[in-house]
PDB file of N, CA and C in Angstrom:
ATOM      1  N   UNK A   1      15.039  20.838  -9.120  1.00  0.00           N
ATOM      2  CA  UNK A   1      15.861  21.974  -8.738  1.00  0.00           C
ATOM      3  C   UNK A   1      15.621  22.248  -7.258  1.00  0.00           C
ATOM      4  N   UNK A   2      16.773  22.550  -6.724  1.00  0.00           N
ATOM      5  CA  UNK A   2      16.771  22.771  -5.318  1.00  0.00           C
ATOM      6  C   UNK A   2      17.384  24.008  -4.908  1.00  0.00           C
ATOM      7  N   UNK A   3      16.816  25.011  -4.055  1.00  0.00           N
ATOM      8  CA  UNK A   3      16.841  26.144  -3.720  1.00  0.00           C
ATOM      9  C   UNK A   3      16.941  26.160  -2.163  1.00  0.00           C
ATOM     10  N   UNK A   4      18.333  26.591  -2.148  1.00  0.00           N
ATOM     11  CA  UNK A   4      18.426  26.762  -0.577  1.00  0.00           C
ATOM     12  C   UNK A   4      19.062  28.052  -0.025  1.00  0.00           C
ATOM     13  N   UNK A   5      18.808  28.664   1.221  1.00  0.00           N
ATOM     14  CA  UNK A   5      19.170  30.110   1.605  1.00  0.00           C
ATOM     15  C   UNK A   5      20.039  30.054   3.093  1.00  0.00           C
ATOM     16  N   UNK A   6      21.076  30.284   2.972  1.00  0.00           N
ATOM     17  CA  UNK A   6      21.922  30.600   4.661  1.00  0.00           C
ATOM     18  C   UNK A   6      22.257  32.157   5.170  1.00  0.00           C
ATOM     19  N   UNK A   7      22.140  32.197   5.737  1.00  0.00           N
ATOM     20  CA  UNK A   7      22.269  34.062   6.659  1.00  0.00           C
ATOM     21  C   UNK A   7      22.919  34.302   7.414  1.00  0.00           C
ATOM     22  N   UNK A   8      24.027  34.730   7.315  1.00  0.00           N
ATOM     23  CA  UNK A   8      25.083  34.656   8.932  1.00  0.00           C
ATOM     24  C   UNK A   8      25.754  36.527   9.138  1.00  0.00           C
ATOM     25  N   UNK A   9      25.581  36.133  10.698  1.00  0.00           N
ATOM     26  CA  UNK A   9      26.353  37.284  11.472  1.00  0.00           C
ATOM     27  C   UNK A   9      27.712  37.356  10.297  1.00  0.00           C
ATOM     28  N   UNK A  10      28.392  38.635  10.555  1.00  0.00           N
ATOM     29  CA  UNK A  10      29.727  38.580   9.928  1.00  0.00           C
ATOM     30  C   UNK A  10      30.284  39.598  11.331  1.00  0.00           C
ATOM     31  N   UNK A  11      31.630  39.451  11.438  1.00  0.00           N
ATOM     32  CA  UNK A  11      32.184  40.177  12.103  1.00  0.00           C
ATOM     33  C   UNK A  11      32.590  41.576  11.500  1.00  0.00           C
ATOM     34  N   UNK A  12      32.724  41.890  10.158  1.00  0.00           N
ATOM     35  CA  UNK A  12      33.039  42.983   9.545  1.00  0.00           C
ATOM     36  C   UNK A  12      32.299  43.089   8.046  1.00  0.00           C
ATOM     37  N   UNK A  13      32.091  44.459   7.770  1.00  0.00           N
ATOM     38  CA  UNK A  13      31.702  44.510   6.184  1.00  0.00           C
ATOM     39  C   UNK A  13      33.565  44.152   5.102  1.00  0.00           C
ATOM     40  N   UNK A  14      32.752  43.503   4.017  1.00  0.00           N
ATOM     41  CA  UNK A  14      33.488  43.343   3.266  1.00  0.00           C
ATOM     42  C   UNK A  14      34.267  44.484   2.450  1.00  0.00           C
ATOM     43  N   UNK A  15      35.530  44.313   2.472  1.00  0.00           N
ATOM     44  CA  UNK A  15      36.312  45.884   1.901  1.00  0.00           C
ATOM     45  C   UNK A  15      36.115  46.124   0.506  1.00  0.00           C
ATOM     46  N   UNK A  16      36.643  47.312   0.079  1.00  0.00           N
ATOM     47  CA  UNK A  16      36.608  47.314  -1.510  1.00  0.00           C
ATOM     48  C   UNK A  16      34.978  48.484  -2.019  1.00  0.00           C
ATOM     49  N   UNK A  17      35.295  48.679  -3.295  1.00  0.00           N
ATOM     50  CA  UNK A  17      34.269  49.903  -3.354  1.00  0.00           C
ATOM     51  C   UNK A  17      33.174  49.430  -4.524  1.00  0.00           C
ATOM     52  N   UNK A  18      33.525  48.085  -4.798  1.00  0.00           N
ATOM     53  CA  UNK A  18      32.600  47.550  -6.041  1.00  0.00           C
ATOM     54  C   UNK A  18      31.445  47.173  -5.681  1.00  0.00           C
ATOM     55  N   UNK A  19      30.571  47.474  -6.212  1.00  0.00           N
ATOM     56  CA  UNK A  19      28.953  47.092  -6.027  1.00  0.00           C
ATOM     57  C   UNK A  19      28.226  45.388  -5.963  1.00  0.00           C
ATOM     58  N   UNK A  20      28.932  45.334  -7.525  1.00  0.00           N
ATOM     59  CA  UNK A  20      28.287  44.119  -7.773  1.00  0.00           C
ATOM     60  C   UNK A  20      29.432  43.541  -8.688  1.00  0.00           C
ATOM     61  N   UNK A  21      29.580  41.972  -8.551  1.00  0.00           N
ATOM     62  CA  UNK A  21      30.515  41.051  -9.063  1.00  0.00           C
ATOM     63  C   UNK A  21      29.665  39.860  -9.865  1.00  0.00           C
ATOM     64  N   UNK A  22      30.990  39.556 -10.708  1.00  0.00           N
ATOM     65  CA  UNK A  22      30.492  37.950 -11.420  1.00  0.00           C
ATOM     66  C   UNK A  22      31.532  37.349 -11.626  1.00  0.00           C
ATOM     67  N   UNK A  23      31.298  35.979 -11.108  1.00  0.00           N
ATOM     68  CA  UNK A  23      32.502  34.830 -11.268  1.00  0.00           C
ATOM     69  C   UNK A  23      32.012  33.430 -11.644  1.00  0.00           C
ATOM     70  N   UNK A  24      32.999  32.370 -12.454  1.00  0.00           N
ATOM     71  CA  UNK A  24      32.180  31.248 -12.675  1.00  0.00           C
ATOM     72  C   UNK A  24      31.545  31.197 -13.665  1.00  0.00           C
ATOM     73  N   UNK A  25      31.246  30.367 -14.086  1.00  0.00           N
ATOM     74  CA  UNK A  25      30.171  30.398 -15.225  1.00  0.00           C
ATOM     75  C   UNK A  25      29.299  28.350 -15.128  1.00  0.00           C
ATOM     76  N   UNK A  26      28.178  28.808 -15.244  1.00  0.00           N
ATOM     77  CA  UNK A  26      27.315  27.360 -15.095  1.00  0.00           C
ATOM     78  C   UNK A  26      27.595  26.557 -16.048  1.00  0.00           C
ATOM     79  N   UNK A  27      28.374  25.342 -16.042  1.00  0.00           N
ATOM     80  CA  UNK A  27      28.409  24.027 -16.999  1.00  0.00           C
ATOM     81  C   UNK A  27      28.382  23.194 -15.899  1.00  0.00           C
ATOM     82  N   UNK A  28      28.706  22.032 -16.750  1.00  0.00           N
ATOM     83  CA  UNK A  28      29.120  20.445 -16.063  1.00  0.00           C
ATOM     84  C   UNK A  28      30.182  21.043 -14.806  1.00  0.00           C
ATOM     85  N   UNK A  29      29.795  20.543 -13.954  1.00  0.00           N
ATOM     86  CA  UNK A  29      30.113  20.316 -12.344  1.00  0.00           C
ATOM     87  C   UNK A  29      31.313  21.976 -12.274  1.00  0.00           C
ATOM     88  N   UNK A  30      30.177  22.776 -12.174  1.00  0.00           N
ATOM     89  CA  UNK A  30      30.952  24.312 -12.121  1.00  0.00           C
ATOM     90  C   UNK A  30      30.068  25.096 -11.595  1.00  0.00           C
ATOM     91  N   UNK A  31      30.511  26.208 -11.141  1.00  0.00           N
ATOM     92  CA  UNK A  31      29.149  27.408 -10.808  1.00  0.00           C
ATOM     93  C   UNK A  31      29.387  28.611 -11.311  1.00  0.00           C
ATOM     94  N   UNK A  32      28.310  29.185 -11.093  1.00  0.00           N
ATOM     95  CA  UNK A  32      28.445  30.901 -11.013  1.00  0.00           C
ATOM     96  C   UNK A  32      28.116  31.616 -10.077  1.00  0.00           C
ATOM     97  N   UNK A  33      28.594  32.482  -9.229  1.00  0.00           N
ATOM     98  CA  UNK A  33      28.724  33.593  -8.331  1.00  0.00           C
ATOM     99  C   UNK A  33      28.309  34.848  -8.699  1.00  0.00           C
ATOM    100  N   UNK A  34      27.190  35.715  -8.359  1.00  0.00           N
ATOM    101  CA  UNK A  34      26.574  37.063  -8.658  1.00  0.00           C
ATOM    102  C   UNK A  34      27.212  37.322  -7.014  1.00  0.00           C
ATOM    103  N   UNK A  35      27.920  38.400  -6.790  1.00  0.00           N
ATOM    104  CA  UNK A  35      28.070  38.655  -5.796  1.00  0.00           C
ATOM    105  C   UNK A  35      27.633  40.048  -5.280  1.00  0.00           C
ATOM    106  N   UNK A  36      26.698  40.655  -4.534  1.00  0.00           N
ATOM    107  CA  UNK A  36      26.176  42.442  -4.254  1.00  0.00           C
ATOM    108  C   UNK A  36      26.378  42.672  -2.899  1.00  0.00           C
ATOM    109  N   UNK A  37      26.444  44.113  -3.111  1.00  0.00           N
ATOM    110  CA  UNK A  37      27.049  44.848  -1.992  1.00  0.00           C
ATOM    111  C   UNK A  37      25.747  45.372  -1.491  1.00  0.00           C
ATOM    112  N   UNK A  38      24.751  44.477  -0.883  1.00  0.00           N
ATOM    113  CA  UNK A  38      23.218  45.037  -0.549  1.00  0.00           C
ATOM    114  C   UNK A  38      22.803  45.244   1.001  1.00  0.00           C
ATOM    115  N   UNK A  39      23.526  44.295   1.564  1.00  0.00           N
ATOM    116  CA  UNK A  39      23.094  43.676   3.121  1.00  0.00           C
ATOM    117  C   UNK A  39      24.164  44.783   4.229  1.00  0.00           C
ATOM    118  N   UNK A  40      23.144  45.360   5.438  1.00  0.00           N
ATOM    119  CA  UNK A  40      23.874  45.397   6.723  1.00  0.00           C
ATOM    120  C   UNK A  40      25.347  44.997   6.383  1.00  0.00           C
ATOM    121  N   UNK A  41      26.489  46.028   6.825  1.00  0.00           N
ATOM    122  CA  UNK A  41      27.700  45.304   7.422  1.00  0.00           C
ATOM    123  C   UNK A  41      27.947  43.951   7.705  1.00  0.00           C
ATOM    124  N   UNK A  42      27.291  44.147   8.651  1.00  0.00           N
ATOM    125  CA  UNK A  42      27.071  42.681   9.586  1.00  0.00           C
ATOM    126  C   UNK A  42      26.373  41.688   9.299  1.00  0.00           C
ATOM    127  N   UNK A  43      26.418  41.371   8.315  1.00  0.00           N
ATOM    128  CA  UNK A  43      25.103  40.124   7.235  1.00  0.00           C
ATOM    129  C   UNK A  43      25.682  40.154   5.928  1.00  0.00           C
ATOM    130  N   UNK A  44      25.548  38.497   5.458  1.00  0.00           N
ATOM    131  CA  UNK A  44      25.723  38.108   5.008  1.00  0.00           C
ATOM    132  C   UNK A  44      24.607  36.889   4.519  1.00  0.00           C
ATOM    133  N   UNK A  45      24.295  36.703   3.560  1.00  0.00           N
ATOM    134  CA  UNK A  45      23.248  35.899   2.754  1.00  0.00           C
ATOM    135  C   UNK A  45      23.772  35.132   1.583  1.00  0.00           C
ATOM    136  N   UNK A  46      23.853  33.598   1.442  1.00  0.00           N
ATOM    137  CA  UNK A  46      24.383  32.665   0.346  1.00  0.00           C
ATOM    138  C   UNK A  46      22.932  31.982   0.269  1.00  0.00           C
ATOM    139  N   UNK A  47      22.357  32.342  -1.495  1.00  0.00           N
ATOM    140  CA  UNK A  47      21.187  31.767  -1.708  1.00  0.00           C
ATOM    141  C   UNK A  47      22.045  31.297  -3.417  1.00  0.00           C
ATOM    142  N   UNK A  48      21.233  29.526  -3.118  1.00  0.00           N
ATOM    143  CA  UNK A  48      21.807  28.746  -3.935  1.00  0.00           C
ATOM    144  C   UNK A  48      20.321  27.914  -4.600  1.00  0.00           C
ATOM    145  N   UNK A  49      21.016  28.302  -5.652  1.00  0.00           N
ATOM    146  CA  UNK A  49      19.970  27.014  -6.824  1.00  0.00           C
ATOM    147  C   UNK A  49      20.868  25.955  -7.667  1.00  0.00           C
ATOM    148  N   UNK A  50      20.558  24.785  -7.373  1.00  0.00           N
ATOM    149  CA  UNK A  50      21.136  23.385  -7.790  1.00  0.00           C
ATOM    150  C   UNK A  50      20.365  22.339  -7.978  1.00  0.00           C
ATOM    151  N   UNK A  51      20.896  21.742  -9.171  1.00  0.00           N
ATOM    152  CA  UNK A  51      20.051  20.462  -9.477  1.00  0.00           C
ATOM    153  C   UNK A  51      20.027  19.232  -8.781  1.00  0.00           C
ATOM    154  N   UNK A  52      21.542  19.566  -8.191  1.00  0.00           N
ATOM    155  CA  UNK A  52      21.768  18.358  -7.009  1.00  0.00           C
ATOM    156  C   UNK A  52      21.411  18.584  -5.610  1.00  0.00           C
ATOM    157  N   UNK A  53      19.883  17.348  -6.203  1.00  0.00           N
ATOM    158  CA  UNK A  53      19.249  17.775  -4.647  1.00  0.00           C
ATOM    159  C   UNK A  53      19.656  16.888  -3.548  1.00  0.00           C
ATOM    160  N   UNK A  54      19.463  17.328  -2.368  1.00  0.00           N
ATOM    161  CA  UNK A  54      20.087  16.227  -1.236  1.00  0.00           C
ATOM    162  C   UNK A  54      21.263  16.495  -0.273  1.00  0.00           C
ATOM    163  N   UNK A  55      22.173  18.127  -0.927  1.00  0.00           N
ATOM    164  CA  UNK A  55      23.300  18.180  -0.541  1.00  0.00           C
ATOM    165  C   UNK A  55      23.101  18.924   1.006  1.00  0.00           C
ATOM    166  N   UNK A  56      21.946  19.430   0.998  1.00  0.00           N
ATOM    167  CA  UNK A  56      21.826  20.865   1.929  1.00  0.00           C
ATOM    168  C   UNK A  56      23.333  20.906   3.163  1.00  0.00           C
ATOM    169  N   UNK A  57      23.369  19.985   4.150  1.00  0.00           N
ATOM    170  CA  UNK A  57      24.211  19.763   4.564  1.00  0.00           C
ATOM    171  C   UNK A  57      25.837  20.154   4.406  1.00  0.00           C
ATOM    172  N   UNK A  58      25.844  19.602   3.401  1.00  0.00           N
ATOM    173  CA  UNK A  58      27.341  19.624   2.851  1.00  0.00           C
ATOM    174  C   UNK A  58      26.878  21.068   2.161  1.00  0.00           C
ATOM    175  N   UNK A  59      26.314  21.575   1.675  1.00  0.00           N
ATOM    176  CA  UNK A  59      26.459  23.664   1.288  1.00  0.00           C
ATOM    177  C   UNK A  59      25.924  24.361   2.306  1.00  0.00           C
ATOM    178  N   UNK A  60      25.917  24.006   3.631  1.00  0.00           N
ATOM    179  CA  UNK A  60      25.447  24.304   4.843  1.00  0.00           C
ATOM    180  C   UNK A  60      26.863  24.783   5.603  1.00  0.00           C
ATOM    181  N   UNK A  61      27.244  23.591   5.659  1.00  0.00           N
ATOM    182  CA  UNK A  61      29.201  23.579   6.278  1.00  0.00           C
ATOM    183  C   UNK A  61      29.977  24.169   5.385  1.00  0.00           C
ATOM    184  N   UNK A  62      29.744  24.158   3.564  1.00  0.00           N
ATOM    185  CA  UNK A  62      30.828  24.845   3.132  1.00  0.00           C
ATOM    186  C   UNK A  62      30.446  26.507   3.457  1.00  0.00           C
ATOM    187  N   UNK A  63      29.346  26.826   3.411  1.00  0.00           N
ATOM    188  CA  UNK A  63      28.522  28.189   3.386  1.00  0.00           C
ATOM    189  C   UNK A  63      29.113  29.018   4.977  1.00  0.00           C
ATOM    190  N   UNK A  64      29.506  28.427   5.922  1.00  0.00           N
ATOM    191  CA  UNK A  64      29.448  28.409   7.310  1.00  0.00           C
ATOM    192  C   UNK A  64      31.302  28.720   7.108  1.00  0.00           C
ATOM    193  N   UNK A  65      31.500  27.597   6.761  1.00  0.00           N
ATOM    194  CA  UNK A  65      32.952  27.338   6.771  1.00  0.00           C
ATOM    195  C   UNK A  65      33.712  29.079   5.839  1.00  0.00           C
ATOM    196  N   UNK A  66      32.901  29.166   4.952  1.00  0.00           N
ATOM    197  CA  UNK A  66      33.644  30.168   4.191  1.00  0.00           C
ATOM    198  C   UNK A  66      33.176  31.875   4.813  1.00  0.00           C
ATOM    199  N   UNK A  67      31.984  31.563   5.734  1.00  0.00           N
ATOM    200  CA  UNK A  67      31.743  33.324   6.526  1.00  0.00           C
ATOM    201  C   UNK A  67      32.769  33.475   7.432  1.00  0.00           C
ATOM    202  N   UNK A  68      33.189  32.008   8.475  1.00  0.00           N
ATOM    203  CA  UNK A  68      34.018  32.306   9.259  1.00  0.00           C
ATOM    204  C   UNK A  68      35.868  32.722   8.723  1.00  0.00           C
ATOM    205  N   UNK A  69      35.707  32.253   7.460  1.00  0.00           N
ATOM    206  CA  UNK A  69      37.509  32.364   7.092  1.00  0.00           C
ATOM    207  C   UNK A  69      37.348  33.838   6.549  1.00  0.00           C
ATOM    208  N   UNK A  70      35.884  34.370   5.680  1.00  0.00           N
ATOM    209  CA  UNK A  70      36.051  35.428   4.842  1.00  0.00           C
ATOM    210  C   UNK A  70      35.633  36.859   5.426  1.00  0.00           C
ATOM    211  N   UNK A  71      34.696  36.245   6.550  1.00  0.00           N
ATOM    212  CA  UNK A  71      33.887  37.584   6.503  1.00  0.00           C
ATOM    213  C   UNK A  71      33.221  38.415   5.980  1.00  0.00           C
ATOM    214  N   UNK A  72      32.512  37.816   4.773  1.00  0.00           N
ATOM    215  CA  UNK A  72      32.055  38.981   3.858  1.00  0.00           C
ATOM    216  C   UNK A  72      30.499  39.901   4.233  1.00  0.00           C
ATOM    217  N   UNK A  73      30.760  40.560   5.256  1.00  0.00           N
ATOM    218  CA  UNK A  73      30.389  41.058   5.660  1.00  0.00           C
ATOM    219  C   UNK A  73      29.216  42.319   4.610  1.00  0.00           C
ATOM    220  N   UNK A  74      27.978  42.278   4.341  1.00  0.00           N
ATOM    221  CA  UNK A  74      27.371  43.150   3.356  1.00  0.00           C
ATOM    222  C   UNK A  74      27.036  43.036   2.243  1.00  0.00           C
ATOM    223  N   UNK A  75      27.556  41.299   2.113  1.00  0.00           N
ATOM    224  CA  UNK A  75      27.258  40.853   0.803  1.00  0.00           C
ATOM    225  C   UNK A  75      26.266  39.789   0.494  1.00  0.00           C
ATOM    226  N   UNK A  76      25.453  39.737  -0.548  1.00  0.00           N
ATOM    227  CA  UNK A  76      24.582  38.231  -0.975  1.00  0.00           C
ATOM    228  C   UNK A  76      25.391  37.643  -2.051  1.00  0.00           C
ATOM    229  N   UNK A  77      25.426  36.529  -1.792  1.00  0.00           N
ATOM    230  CA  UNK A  77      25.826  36.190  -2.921  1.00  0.00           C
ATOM    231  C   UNK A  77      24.907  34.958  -3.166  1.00  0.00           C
ATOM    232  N   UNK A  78      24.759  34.937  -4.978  1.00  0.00           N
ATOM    233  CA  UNK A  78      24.000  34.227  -5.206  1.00  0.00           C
ATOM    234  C   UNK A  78      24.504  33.181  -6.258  1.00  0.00           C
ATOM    235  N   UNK A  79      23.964  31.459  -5.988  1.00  0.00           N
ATOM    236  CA  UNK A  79      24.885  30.745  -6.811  1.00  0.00           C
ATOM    237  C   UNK A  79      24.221  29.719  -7.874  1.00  0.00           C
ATOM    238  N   UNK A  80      24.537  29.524  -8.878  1.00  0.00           N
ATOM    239  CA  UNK A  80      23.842  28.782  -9.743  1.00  0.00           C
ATOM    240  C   UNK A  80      24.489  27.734  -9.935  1.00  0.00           C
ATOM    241  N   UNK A  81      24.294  26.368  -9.573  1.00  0.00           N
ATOM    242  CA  UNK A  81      25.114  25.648  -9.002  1.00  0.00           C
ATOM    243  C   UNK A  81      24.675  24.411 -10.549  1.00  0.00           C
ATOM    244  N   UNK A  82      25.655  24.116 -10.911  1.00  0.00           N
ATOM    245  CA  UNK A  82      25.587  22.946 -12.059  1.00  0.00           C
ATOM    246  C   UNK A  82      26.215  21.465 -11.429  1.00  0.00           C
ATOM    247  N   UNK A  83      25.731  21.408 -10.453  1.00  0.00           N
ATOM    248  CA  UNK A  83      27.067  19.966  -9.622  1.00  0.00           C
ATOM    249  C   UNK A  83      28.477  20.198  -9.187  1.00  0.00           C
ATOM    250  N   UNK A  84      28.828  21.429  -8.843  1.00  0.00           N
ATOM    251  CA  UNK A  84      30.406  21.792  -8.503  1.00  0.00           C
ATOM    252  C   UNK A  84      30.426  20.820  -7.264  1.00  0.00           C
ATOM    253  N   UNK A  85      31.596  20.624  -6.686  1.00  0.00           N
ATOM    254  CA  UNK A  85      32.250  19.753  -5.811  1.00  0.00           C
ATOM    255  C   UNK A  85      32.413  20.851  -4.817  1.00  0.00           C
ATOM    256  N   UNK A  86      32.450  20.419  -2.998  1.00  0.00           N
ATOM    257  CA  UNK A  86      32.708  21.307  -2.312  1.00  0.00           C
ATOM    258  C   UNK A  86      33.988  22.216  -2.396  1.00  0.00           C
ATOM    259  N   UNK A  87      35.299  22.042  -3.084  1.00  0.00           N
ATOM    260  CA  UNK A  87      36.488  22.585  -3.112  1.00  0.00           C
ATOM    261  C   UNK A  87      36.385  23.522  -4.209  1.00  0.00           C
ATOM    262  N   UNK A  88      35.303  22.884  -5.284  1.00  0.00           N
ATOM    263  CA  UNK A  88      35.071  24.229  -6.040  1.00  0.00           C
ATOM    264  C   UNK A  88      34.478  25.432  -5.816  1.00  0.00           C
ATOM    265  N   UNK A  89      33.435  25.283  -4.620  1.00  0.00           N
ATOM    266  CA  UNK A  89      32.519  26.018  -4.136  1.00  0.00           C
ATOM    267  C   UNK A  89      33.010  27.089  -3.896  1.00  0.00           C
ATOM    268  N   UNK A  90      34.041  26.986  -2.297  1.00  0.00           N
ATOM    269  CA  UNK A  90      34.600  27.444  -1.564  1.00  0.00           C
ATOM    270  C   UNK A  90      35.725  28.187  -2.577  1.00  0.00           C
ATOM    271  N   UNK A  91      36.124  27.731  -3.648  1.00  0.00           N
ATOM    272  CA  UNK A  91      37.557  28.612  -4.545  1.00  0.00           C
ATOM    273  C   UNK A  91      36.231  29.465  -5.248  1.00  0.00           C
ATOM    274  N   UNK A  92      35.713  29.290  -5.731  1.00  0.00           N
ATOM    275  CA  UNK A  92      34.383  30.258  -6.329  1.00  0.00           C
ATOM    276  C   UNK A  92      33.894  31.605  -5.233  1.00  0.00           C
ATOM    277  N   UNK A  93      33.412  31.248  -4.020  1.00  0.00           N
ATOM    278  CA  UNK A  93      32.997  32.059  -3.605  1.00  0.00           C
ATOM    279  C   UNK A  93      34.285  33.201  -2.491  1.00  0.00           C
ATOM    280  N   UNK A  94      35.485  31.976  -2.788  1.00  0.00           N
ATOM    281  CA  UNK A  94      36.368  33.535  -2.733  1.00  0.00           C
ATOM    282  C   UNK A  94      36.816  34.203  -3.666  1.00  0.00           C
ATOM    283  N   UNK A  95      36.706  33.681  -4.430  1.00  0.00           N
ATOM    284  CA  UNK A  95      37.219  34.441  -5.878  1.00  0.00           C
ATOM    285  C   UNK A  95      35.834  35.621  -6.412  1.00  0.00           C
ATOM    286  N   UNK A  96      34.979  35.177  -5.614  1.00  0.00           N
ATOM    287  CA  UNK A  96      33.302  36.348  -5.620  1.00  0.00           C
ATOM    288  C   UNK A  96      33.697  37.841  -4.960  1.00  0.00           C
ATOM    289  N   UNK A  97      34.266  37.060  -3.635  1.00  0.00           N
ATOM    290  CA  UNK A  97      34.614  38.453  -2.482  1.00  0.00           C
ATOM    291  C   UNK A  97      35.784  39.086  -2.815  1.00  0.00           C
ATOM    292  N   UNK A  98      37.009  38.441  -3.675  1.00  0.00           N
ATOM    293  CA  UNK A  98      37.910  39.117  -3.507  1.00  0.00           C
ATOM    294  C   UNK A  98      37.767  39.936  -4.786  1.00  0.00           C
ATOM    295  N   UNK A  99      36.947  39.716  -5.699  1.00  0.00           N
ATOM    296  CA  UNK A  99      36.612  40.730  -7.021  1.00  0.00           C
ATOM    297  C   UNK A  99      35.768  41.576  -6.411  1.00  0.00           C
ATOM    298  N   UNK A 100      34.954  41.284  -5.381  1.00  0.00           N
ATOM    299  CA  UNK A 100      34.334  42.647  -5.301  1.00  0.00           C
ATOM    300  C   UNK A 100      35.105  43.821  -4.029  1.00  0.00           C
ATOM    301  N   UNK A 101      35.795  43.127  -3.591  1.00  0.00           N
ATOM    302  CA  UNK A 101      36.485  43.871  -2.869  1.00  0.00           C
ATOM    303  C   UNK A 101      37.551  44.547  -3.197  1.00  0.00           C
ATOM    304  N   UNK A 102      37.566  44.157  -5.111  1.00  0.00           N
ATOM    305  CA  UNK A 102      38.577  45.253  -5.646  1.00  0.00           C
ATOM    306  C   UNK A 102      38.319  46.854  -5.739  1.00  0.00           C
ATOM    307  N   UNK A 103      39.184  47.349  -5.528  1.00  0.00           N
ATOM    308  CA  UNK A 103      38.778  48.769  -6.369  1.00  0.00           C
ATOM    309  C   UNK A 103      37.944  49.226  -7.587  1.00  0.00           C
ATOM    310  N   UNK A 104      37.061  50.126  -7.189  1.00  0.00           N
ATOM    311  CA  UNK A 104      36.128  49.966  -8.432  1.00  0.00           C
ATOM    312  C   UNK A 104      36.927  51.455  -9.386  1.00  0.00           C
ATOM    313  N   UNK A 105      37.215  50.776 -10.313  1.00  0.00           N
ATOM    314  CA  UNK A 105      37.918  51.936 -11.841  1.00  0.00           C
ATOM    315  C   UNK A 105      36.592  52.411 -12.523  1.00  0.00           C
TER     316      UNK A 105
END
């Protein structure tokens, strides 16, 4: 098992009034997304546990790639990674921000 952590500036906090999110669910080549409303505005934290060790790189650039398109500014999100593919990653962890950036009922 491999455990890795990225931290980035954000230009804005993430909108929306929900605390805490869940998306995904862990099987064969899938993930899950815990997403919280814990961090500074301006911070952002993607801490990942996966069996597929070796990738750091490639969840380095997708991790990078998805602060600059999303901004999620205030959030950790945390991922339990079962072998997802980078295109799943990236549809996962917007589908994290945009549930928590719903309105909370």
């Amino acid at each position: 098992m491999e455990t890795l952590s990225y931290r980035h500036a954000t230009a804005r906090r993430a909108s929306g009034t929900k605390n805490i999110a869940l998306v995904g669910v862990v099987a064969s080549c899938n993930l899950e997304v815990l997403v919280e409303r814990v961090l500074p505005d301006t911070e952002c934290e993607v801490a990942i546990s996966t069996a597929a060790e070796g990738f750091g790189k490639v969840w380095e650039a997708v991790v990078a790639d998805f602060v600059e398109r999303r901004s999620p500014g205030g959030l950790r999100l945390s991922i339990n990674d079962g072998g997802a593919r980078p295109d799943t990653v990236s549809l996962r962890l917007a589908q994290a921000v945009r549930t928590i950036e719903e309105d909370a009922s």
